[in-house]
C-alpha atoms as a PDB file:
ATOM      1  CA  UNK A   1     -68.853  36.892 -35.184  1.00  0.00           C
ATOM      2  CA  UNK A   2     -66.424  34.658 -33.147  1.00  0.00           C
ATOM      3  CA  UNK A   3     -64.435  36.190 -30.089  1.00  0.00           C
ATOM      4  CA  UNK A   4     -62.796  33.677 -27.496  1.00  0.00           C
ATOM      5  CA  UNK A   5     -65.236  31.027 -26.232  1.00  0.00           C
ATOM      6  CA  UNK A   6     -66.001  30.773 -22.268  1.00  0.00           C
ATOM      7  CA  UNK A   7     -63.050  28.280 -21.980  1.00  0.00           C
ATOM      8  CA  UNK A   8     -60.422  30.611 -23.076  1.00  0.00           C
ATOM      9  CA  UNK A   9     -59.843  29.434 -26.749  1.00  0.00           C
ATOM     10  CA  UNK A  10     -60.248  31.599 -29.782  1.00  0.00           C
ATOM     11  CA  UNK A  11     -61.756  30.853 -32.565  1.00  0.00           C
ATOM     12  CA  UNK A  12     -61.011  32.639 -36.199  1.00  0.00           C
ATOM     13  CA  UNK A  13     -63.757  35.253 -37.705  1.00  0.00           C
ATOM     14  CA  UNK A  14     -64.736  35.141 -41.275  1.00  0.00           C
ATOM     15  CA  UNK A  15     -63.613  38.701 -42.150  1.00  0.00           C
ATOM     16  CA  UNK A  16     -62.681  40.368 -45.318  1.00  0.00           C
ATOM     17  CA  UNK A  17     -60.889  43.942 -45.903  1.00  0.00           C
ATOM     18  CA  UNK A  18     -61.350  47.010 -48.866  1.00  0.00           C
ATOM     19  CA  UNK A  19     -58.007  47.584 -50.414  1.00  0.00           C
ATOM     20  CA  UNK A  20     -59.975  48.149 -53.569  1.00  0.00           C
ATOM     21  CA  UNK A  21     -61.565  51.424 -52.109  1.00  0.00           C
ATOM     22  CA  UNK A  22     -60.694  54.867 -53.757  1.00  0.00           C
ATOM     23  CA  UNK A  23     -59.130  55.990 -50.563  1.00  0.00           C
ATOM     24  CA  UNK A  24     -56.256  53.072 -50.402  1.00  0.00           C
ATOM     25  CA  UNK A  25     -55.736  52.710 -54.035  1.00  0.00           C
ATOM     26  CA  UNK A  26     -52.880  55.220 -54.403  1.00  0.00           C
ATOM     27  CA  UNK A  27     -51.179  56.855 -51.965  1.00  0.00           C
ATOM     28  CA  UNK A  28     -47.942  54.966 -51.652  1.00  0.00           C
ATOM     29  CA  UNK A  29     -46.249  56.020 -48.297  1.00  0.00           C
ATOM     30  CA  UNK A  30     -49.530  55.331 -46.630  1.00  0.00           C
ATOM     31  CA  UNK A  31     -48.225  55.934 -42.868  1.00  0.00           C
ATOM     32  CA  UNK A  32     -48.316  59.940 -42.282  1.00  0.00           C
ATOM     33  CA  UNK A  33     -46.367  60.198 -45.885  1.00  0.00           C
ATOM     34  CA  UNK A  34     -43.453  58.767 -44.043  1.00  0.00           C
ATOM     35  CA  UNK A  35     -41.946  56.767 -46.553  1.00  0.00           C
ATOM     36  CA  UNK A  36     -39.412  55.149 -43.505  1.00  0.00           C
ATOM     37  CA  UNK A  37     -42.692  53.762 -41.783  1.00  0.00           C
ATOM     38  CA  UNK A  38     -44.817  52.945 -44.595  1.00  0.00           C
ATOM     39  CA  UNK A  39     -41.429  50.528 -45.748  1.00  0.00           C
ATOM     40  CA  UNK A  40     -41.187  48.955 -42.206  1.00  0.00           C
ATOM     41  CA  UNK A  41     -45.086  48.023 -42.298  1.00  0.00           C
ATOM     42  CA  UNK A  42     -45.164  47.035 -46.176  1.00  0.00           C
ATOM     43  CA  UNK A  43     -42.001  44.839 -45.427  1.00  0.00           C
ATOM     44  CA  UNK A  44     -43.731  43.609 -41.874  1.00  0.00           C
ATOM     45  CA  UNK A  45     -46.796  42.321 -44.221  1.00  0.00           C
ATOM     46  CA  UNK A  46     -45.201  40.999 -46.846  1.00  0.00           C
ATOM     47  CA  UNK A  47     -43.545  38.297 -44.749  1.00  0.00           C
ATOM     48  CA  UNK A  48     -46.779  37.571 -42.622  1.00  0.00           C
ATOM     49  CA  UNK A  49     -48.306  35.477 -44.952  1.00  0.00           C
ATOM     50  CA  UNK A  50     -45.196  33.143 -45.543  1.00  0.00           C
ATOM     51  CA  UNK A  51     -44.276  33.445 -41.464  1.00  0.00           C
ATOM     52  CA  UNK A  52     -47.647  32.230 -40.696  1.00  0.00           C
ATOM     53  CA  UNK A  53     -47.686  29.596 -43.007  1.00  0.00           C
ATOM     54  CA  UNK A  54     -44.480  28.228 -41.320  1.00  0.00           C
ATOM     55  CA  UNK A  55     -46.387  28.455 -37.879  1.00  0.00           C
ATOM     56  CA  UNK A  56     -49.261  26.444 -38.994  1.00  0.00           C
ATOM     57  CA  UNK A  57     -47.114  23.658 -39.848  1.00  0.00           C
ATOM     58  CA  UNK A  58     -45.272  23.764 -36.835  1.00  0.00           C
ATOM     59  CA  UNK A  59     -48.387  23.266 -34.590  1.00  0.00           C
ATOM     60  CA  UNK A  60     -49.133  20.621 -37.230  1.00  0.00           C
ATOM     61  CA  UNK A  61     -45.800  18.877 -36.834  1.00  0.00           C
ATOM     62  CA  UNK A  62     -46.785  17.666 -33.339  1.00  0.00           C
ATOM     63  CA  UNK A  63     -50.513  17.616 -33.470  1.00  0.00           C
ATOM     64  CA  UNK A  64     -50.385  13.824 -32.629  1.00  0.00           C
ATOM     65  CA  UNK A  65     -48.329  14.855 -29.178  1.00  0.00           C
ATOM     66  CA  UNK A  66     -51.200  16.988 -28.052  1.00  0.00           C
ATOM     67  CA  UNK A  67     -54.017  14.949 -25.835  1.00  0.00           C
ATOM     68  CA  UNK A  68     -55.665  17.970 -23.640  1.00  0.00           C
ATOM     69  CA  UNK A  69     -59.124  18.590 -25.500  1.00  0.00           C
ATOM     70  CA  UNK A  70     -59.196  22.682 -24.612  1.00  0.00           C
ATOM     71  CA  UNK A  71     -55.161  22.845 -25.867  1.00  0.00           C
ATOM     72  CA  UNK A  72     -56.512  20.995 -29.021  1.00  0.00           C
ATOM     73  CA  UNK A  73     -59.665  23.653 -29.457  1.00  0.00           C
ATOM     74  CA  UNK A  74     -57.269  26.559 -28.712  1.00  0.00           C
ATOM     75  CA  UNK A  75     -54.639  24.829 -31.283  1.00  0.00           C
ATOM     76  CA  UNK A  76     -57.458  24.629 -33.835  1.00  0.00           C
ATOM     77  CA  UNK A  77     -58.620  28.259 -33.632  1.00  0.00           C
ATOM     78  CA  UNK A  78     -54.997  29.274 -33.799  1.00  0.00           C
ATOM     79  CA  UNK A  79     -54.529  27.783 -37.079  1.00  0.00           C
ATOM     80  CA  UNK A  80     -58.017  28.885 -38.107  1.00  0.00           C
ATOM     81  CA  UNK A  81     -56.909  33.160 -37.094  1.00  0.00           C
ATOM     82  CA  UNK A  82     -53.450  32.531 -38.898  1.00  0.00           C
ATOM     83  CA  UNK A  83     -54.704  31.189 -41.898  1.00  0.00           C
ATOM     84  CA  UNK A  84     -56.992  34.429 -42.131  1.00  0.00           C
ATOM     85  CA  UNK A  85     -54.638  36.670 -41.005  1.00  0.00           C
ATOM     86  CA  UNK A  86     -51.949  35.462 -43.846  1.00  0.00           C
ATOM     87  CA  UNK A  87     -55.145  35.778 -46.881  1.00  0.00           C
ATOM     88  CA  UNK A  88     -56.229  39.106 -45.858  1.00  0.00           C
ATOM     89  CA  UNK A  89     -52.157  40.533 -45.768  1.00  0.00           C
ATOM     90  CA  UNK A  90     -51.648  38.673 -48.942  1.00  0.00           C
ATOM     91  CA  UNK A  91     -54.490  41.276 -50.592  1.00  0.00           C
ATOM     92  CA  UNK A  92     -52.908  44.081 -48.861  1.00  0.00           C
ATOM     93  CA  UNK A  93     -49.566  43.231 -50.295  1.00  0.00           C
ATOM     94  CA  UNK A  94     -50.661  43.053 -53.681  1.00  0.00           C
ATOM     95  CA  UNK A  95     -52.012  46.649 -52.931  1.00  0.00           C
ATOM     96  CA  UNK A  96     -48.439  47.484 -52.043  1.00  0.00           C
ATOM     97  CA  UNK A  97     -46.728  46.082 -55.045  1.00  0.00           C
ATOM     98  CA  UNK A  98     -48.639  47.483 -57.264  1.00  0.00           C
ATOM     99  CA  UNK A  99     -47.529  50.853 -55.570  1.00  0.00           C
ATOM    100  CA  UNK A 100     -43.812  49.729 -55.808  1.00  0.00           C
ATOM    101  CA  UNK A 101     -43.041  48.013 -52.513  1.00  0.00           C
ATOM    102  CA  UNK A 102     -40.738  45.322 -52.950  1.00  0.00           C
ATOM    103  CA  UNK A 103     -42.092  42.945 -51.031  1.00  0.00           C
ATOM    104  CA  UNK A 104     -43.503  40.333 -53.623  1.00  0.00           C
ATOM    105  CA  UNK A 105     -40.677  37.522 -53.681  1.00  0.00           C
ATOM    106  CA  UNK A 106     -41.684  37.296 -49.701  1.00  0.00           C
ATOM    107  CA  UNK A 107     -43.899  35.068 -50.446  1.00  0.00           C
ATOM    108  CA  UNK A 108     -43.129  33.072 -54.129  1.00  0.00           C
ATOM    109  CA  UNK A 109     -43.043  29.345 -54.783  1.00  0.00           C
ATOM    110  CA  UNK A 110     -39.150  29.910 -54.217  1.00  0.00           C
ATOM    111  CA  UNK A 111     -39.655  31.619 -51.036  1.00  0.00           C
ATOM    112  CA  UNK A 112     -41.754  28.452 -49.806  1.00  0.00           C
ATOM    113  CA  UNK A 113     -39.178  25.492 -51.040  1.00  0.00           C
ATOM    114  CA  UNK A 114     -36.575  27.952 -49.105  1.00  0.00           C
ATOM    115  CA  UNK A 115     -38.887  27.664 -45.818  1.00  0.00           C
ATOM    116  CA  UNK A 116     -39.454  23.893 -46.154  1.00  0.00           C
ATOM    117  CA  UNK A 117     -35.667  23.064 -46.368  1.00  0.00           C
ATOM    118  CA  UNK A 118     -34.680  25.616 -43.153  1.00  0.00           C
ATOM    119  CA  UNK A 119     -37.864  23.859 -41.329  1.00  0.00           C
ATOM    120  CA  UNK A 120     -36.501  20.698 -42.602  1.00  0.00           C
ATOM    121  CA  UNK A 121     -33.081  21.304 -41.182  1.00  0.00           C
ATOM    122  CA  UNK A 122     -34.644  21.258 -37.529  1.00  0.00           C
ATOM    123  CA  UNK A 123     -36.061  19.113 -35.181  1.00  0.00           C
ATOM    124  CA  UNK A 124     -40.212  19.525 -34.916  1.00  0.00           C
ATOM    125  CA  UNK A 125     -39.548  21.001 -31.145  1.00  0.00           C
ATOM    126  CA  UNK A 126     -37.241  24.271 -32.578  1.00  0.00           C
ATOM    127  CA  UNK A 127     -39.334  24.808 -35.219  1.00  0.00           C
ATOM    128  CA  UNK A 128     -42.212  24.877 -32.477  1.00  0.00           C
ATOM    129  CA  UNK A 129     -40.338  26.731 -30.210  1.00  0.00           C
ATOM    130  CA  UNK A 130     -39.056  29.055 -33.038  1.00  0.00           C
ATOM    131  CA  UNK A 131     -43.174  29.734 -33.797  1.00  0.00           C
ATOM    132  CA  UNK A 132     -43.657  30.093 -29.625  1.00  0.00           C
ATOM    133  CA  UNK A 133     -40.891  33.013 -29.757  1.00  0.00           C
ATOM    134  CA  UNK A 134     -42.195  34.271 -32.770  1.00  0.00           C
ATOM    135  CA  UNK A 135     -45.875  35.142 -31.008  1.00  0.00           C
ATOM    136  CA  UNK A 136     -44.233  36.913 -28.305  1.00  0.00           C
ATOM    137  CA  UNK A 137     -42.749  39.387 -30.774  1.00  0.00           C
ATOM    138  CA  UNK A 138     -46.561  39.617 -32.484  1.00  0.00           C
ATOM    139  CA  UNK A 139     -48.228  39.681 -28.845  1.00  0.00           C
ATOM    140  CA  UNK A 140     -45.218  42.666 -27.706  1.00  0.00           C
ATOM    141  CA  UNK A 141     -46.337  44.672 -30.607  1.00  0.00           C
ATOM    142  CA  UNK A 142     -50.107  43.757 -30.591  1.00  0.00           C
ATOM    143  CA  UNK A 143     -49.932  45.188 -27.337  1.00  0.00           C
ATOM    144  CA  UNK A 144     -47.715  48.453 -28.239  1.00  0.00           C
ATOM    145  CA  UNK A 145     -49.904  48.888 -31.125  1.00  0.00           C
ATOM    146  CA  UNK A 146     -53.668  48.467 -28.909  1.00  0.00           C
ATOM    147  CA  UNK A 147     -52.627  50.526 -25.879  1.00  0.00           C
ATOM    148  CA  UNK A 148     -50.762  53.350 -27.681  1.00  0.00           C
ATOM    149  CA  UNK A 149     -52.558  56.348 -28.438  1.00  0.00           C
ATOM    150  CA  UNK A 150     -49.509  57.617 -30.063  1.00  0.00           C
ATOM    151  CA  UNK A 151     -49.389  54.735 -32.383  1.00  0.00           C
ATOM    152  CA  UNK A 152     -53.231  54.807 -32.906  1.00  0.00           C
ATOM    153  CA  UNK A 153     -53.270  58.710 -33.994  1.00  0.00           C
ATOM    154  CA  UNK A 154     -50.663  58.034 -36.889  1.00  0.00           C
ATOM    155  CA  UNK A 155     -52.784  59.006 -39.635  1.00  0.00           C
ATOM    156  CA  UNK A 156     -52.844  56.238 -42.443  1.00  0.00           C
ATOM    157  CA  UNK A 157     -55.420  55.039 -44.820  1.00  0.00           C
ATOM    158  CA  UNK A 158     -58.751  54.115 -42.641  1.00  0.00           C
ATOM    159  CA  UNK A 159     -58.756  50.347 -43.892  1.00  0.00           C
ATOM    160  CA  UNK A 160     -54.773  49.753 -43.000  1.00  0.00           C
ATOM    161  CA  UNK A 161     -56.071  50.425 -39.390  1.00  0.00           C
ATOM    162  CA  UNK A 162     -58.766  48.341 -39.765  1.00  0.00           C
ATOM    163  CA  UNK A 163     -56.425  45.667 -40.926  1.00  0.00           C
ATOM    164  CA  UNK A 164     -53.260  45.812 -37.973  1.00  0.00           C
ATOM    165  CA  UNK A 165     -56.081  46.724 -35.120  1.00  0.00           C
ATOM    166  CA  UNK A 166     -57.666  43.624 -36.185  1.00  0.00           C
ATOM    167  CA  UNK A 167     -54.854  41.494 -36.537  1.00  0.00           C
ATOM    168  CA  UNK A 168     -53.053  42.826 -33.233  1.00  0.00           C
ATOM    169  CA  UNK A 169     -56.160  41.656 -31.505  1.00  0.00           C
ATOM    170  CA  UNK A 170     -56.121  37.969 -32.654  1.00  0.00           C
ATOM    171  CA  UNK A 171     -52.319  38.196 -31.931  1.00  0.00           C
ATOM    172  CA  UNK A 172     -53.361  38.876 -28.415  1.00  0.00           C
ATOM    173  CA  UNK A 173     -56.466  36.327 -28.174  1.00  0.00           C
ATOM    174  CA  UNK A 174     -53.769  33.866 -28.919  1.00  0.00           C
ATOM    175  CA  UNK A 175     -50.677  35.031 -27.576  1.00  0.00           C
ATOM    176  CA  UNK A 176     -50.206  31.594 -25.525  1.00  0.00           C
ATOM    177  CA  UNK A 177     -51.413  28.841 -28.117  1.00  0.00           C
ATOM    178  CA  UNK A 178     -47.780  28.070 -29.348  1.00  0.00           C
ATOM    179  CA  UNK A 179     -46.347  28.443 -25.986  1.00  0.00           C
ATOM    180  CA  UNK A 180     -48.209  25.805 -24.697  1.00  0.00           C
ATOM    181  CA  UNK A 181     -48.355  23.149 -27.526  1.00  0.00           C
ATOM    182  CA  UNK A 182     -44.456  23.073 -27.447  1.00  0.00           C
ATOM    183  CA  UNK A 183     -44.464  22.572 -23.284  1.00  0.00           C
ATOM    184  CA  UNK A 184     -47.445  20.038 -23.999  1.00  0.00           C
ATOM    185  CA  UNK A 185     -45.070  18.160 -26.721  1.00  0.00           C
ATOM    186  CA  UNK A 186     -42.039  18.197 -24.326  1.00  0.00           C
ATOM    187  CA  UNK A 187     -40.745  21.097 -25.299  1.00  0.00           C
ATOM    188  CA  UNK A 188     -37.569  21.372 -22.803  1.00  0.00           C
ATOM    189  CA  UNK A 189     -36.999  25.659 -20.885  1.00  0.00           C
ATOM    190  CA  UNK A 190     -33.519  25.158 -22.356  1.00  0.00           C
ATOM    191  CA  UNK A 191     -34.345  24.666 -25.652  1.00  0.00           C
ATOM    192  CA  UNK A 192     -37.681  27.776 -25.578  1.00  0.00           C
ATOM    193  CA  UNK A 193     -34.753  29.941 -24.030  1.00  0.00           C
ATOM    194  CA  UNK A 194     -31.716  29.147 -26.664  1.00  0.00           C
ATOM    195  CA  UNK A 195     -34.236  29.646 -29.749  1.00  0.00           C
ATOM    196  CA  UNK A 196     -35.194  33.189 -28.440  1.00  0.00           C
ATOM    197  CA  UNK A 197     -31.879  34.076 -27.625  1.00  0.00           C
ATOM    198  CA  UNK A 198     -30.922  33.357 -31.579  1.00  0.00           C
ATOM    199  CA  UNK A 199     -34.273  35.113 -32.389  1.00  0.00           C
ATOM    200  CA  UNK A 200     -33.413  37.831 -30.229  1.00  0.00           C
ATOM    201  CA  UNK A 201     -29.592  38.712 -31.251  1.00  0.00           C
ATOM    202  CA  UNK A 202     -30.418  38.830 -35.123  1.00  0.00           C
ATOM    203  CA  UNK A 203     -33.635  41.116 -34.341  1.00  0.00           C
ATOM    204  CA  UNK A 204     -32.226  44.361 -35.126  1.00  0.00           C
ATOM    205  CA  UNK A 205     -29.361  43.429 -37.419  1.00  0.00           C
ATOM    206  CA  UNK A 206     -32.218  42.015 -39.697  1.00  0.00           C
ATOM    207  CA  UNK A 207     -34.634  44.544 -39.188  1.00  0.00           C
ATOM    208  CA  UNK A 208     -32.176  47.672 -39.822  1.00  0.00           C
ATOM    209  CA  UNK A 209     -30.815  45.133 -43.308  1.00  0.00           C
ATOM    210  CA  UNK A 210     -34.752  44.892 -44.928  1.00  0.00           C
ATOM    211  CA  UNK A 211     -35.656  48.177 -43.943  1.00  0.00           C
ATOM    212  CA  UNK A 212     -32.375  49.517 -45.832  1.00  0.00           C
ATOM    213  CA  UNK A 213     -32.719  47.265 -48.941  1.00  0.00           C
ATOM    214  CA  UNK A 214     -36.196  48.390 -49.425  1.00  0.00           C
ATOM    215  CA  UNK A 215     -35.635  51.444 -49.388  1.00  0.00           C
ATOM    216  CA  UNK A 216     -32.266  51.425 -51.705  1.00  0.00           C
ATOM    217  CA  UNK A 217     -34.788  49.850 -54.372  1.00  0.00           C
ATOM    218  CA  UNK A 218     -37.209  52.837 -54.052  1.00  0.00           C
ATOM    219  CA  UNK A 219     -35.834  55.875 -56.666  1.00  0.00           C
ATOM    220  CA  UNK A 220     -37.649  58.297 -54.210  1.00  0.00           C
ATOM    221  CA  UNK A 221     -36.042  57.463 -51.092  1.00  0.00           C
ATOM    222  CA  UNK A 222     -32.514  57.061 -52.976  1.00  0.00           C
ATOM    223  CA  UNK A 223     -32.668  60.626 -54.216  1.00  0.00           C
ATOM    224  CA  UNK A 224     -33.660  61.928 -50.486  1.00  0.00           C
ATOM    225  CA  UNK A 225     -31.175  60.558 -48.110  1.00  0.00           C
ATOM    226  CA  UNK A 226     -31.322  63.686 -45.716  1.00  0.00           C
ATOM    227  CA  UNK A 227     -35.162  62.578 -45.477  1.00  0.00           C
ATOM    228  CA  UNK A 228     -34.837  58.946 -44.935  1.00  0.00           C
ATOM    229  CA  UNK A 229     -31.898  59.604 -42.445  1.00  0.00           C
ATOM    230  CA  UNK A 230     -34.422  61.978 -40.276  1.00  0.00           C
ATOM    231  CA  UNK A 231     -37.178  59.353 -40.584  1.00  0.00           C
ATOM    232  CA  UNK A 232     -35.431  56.440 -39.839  1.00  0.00           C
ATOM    233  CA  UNK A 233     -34.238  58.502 -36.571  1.00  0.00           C
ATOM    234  CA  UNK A 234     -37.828  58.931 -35.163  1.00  0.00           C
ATOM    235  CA  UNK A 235     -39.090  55.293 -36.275  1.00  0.00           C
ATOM    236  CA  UNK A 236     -36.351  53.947 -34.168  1.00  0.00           C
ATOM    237  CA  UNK A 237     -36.420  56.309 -31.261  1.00  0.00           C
ATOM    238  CA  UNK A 238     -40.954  56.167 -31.746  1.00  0.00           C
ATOM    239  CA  UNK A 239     -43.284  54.194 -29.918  1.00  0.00           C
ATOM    240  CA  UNK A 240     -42.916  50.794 -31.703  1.00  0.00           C
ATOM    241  CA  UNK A 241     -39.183  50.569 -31.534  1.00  0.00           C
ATOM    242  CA  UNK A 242     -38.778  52.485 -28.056  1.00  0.00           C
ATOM    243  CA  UNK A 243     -37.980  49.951 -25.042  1.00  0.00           C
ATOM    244  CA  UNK A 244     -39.198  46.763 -27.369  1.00  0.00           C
ATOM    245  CA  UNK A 245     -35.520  44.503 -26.336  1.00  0.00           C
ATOM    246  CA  UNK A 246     -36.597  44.807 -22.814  1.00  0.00           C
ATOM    247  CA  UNK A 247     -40.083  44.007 -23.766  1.00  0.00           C
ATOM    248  CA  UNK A 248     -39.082  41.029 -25.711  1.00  0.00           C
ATOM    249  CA  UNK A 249     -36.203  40.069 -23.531  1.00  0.00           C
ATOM    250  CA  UNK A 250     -38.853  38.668 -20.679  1.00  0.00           C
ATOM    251  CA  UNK A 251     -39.154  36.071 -22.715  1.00  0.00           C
ATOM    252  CA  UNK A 252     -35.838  34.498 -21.552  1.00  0.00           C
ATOM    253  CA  UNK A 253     -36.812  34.454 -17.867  1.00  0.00           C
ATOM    254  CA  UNK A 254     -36.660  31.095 -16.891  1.00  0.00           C
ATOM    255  CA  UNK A 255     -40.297  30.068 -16.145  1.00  0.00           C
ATOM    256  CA  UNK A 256     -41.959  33.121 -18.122  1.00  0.00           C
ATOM    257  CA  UNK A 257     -45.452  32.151 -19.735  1.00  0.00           C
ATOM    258  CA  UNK A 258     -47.086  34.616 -21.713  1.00  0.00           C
ATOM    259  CA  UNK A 259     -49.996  35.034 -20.362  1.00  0.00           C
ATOM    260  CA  UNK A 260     -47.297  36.704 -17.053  1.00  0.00           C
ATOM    261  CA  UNK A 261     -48.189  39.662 -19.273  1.00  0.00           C
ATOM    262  CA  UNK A 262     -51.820  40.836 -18.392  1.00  0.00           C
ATOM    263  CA  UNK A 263     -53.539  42.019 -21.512  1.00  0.00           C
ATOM    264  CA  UNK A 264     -57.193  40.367 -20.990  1.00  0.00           C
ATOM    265  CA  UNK A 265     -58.399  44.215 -20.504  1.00  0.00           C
ATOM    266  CA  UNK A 266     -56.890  45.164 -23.269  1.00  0.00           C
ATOM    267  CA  UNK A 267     -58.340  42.539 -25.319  1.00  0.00           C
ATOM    268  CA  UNK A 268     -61.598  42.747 -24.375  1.00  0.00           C
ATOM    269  CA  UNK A 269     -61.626  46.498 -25.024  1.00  0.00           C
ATOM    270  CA  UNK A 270     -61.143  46.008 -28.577  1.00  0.00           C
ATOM    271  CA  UNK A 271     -63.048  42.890 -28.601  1.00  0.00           C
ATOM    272  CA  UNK A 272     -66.312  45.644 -28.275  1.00  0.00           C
ATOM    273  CA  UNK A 273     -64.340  48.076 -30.169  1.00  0.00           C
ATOM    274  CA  UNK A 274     -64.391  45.905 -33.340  1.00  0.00           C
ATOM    275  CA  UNK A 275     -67.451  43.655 -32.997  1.00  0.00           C
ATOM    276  CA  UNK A 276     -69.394  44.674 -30.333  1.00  0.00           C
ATOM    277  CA  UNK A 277     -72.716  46.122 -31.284  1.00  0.00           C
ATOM    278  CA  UNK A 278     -71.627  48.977 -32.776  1.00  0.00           C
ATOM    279  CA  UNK A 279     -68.537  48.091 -33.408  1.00  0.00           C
ATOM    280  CA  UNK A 280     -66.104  49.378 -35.884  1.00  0.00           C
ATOM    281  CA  UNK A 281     -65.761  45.699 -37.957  1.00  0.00           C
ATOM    282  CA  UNK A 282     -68.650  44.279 -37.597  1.00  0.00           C
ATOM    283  CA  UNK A 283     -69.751  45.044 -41.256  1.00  0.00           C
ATOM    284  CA  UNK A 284     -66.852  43.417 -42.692  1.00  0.00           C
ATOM    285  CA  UNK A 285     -67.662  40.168 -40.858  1.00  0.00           C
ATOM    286  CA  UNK A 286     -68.959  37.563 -43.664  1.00  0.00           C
END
């Protein structure tokens, strides 16, 4: 077991998930039979492995910038928890394809040449501070999803839970990694605060467009509009969705830092909760 060393930087755990087990194998809207939800999470994991991917190599792009040994450490266990987080989604999502999700040409050879050219487009500094805005959106929902005990009593399939507990806590053990690489490579306020601000405006036009086209594609959902109308009403107005712009809008504060937001209680709640003694992971550790 790995958690985050004495000077602050984490390191990633060798972990594997079930989605192989009787109990995950087929029951398709997995989140409280909402079919809404389950969409928004299936569609939420299929990009994570290609979106991580993309962060890797923007830490990479200016790896030779970096000359603070702990930023280096911290930069290396970064890349070590996104790497894992984007192989254990990637057997999740073939889980959810096989129960009709469309999610699979998220993350296709395609998919990837796409990527390269939009990361080629850009200078190594917004694709960095593209990644930095990215983790506050991860770290925002980490946070909803760990302190929530509405969120956490959503019934779903046992190992799902395992799986977004697990990953919400990494999100918050590293919440500050990219942050600071892109201020250690010269990353300029103006530039961390004009990325977000694109981020931020296309947020919900893009999240209300995939949630819509997956669920046109699913016969179900198409032949029960009244139903997807009343669950799309109480994902929005629900605990994931309700007050997240002002959450994420912090983020444009001139001189913000992430770690402005106080989760180290949080984290090392679940830190126990998942591999402490008894905890609730530690037999899925390799």
């Amino acid at each position: 077991m790995a958690v985050l060393t004495p000077t602050g930087y984490p390191k990633a755990r060798r972990i594997s998930f079930r989605f192989d087990q009787p109990e995950s194998a087929d029951r398709k809207y997995f989140v409280d039979g909402d079919m809404v939800f389950s969409h928004f999470v299936a569609g939420l994991s299929g990009s994570f492995p290609p979106g991580e991917e993309s962060f890797i190599r923007s830490v990479r792009r200016i790896a030779d910038r970096i000359t603070d040994p702990t930023l280096k450490k911290r930069i290396a266990g970064f890349v070590g928890q996104e790497a894992t987080h984007g192989n254990e989604h990637r057997k999740l999502n073939e889980k959810l394809v096989e129960l009709g999700y469309p999610i699979g040409w998220l993350d296709t050879e395609d998919q990837l040449r796409r990527m390269l050219r939009i990361e080629g487009a850009v200078s190594e500094m917004v694709h960095l501070a593209m990644t930095a805005a990215a983790e506050h959106y991860t770290a925002v929902l980490a946070e909803r999803v760990l302190t929530s005990d509405e969120i956490q009593s959503i019934p779903a399939e046992p190992e799902f839970w395992n799986l977004l507990n697990w990953h919400a806590m990494e999100e918050l053990e590293h919440k500050s990694v990219a942050f600071d690489a892109f201020r250690a490579a010269g990353g300029t306020e103006g530039t961390r605060i004009a990325v977000m601000a694109a981020m931020y405006a296309i947020t919900l036009p893009l999240t209300y467009g995939a949630l819509a086209v997956s669920l046109a594609r699913d016969p179900i959902a198409r032949r029960r509009p009244l139903r997807v109308a009343r669950e799309a009403y109480s994902l929005f107005r629900g605990p994931i969705f309700r007050g997240l712009l002002p959450q994420l809008a912090q983020y444009m504060r001139p001189g913000f830092h992430p770690d402005d937001i106080d989760t180290d209680q949080l984290l090392s709640h679940w830190q126990t909760e998942l591999f402490g003694e008894n905890g609730v992971l530690v037999d899925h550790l390799k």
